[in-house]
C-alpha atoms as a PDB file:
ATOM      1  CA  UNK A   1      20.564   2.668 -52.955  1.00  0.00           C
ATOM      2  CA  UNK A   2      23.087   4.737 -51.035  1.00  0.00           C
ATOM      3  CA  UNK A   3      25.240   3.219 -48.294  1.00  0.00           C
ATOM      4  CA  UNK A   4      25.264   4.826 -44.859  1.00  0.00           C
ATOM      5  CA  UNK A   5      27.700   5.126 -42.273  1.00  0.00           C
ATOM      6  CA  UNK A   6      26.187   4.081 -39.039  1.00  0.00           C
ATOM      7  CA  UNK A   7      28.238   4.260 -35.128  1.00  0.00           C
ATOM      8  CA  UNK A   8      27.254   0.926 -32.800  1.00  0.00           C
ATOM      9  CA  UNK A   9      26.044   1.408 -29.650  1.00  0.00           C
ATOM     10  CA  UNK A  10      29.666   0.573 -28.791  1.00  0.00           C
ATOM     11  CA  UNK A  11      30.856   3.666 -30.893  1.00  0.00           C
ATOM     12  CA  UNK A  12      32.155   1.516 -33.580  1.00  0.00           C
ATOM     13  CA  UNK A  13      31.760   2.819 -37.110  1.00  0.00           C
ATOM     14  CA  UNK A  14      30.465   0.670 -39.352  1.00  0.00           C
ATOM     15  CA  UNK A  15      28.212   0.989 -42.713  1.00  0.00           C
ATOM     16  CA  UNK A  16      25.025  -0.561 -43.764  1.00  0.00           C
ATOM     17  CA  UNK A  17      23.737  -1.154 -46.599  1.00  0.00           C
ATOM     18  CA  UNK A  18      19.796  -1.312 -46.960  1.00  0.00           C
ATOM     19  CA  UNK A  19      19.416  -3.502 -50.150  1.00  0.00           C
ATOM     20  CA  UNK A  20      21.569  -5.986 -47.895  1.00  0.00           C
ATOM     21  CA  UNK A  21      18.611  -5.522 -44.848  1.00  0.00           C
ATOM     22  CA  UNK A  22      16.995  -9.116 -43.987  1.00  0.00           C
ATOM     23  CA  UNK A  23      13.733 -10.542 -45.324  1.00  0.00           C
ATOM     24  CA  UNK A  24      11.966  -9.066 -41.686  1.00  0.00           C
ATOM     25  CA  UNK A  25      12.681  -5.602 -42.575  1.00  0.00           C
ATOM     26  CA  UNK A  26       9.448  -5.536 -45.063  1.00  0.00           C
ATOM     27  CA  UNK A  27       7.117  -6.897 -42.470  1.00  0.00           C
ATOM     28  CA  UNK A  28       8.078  -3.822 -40.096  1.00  0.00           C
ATOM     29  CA  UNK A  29       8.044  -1.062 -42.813  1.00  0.00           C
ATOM     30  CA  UNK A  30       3.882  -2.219 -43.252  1.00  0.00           C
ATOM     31  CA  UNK A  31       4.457  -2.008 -39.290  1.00  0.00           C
ATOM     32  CA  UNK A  32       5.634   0.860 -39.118  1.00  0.00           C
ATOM     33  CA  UNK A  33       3.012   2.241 -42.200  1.00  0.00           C
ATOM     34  CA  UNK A  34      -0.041   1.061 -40.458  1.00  0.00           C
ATOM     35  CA  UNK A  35       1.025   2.733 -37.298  1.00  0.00           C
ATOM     36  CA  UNK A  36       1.276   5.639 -39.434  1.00  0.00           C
ATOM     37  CA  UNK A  37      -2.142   5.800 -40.707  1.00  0.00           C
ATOM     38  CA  UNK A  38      -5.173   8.130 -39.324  1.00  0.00           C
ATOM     39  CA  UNK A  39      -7.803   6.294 -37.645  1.00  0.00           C
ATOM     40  CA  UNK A  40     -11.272   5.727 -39.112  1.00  0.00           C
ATOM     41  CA  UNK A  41     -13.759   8.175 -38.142  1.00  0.00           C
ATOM     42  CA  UNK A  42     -16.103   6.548 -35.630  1.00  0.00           C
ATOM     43  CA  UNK A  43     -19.712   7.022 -36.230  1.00  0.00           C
ATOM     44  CA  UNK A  44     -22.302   7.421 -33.768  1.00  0.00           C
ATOM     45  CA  UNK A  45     -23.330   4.399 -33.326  1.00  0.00           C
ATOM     46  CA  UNK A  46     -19.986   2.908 -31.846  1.00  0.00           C
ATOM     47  CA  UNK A  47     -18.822   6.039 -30.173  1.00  0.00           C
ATOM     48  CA  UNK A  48     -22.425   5.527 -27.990  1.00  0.00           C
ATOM     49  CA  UNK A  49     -21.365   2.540 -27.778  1.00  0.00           C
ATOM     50  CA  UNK A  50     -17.852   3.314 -26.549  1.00  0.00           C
ATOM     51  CA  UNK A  51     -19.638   6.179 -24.258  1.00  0.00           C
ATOM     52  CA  UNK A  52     -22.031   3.704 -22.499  1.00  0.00           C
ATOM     53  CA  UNK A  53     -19.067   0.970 -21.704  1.00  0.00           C
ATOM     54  CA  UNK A  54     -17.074   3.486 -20.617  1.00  0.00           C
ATOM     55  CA  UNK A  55     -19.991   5.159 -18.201  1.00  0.00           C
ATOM     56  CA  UNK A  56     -20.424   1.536 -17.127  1.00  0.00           C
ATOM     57  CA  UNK A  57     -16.600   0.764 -16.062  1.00  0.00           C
ATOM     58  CA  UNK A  58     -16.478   4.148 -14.114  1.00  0.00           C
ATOM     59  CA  UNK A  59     -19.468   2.980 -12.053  1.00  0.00           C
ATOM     60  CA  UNK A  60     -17.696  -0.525 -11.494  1.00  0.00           C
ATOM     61  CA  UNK A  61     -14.303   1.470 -10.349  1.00  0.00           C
ATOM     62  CA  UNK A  62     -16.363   3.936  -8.018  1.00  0.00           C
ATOM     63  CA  UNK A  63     -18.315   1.184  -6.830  1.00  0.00           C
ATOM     64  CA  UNK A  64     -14.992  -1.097  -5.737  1.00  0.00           C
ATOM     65  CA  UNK A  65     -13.463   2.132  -4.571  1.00  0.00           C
ATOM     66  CA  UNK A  66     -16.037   2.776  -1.743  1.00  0.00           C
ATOM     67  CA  UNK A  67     -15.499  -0.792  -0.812  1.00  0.00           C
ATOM     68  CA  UNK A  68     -12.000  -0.488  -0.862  1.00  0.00           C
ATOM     69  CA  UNK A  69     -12.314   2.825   1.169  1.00  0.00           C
ATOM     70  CA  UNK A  70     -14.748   1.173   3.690  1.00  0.00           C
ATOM     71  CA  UNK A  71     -13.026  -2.392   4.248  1.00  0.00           C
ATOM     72  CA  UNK A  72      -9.567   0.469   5.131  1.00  0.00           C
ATOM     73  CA  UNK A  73     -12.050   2.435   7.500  1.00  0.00           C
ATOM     74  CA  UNK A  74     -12.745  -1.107   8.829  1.00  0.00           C
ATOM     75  CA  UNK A  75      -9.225  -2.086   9.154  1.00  0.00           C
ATOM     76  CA  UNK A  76      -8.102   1.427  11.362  1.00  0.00           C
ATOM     77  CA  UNK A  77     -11.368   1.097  13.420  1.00  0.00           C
ATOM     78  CA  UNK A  78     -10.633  -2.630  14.526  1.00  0.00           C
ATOM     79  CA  UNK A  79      -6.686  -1.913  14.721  1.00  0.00           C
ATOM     80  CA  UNK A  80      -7.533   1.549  16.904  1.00  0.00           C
ATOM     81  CA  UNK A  81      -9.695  -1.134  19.430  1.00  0.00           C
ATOM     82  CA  UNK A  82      -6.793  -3.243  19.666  1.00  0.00           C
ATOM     83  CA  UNK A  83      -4.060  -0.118  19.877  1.00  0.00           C
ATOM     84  CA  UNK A  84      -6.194   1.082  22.918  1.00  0.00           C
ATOM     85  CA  UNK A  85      -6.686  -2.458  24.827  1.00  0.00           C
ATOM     86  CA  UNK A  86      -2.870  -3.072  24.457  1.00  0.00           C
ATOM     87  CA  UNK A  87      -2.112   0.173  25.705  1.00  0.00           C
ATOM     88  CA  UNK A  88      -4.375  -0.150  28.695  1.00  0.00           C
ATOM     89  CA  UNK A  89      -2.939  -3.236  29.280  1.00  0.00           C
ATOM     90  CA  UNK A  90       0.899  -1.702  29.603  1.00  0.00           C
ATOM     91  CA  UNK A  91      -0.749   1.083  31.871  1.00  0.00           C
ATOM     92  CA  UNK A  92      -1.931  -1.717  34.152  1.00  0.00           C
ATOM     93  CA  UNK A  93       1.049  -3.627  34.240  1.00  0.00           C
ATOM     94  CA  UNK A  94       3.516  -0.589  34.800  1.00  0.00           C
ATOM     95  CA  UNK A  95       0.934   0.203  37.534  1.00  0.00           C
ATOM     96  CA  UNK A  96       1.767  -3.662  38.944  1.00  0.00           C
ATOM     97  CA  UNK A  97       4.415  -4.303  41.422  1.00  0.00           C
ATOM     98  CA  UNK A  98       7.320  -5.856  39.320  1.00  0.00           C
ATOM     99  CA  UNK A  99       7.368  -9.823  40.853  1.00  0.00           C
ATOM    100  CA  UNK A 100      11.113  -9.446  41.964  1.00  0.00           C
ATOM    101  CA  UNK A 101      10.154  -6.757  44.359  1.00  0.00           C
ATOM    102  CA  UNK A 102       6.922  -8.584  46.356  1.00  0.00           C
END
């Protein structure tokens, strides 16, 4: 086998040598070959399959969406109510003679 010259991360030159690679080297090669390989068709069977779980988790996500969405509606209705007592409150104490001046 040939002998390469590789640079570091650190720009340093060095060579390497793959008959001198360590024994985990094989073990990512069949890695590396599996990743490599074409998936097995799916037949019809599991791709229904696949199809109906999927339909099913779509309806789950819309579903806790719309809560979602209505607990935030929720949220800026009840914060709005507050918003609008504390401002009427300010307008009716500006509206107050300040106590240093009775």
């Amino acid at each position: 086998l040939p002998t390469w010259e590789c640079t570091d991360i650190d720009g340093t030159l060095s060579l390497w040598d793959p008959g001198s690679v360590a024994a985990s080297a094989p073990s990512k090669r069949k890695q590396n070959k599996r990743r490599n390989q074409r998936p097995t068709e799916e037949t019809p069977e599991r791709k229904k399959q696949r199809l109906e779980k999927n339909k099913e988790a779509a309806r789950m996500y819309r579903g806790k969406q719309k809560e979602h969405i209505q607990t935030l509606k929720d949220r800026i209705a009840k914060l709005t109510e507050e918003n609008n007592g504390i401002r009427e409150e300010i307008k009716a104490l500006k509206q107050q003679e300040p106590p240093w001046q009775r």
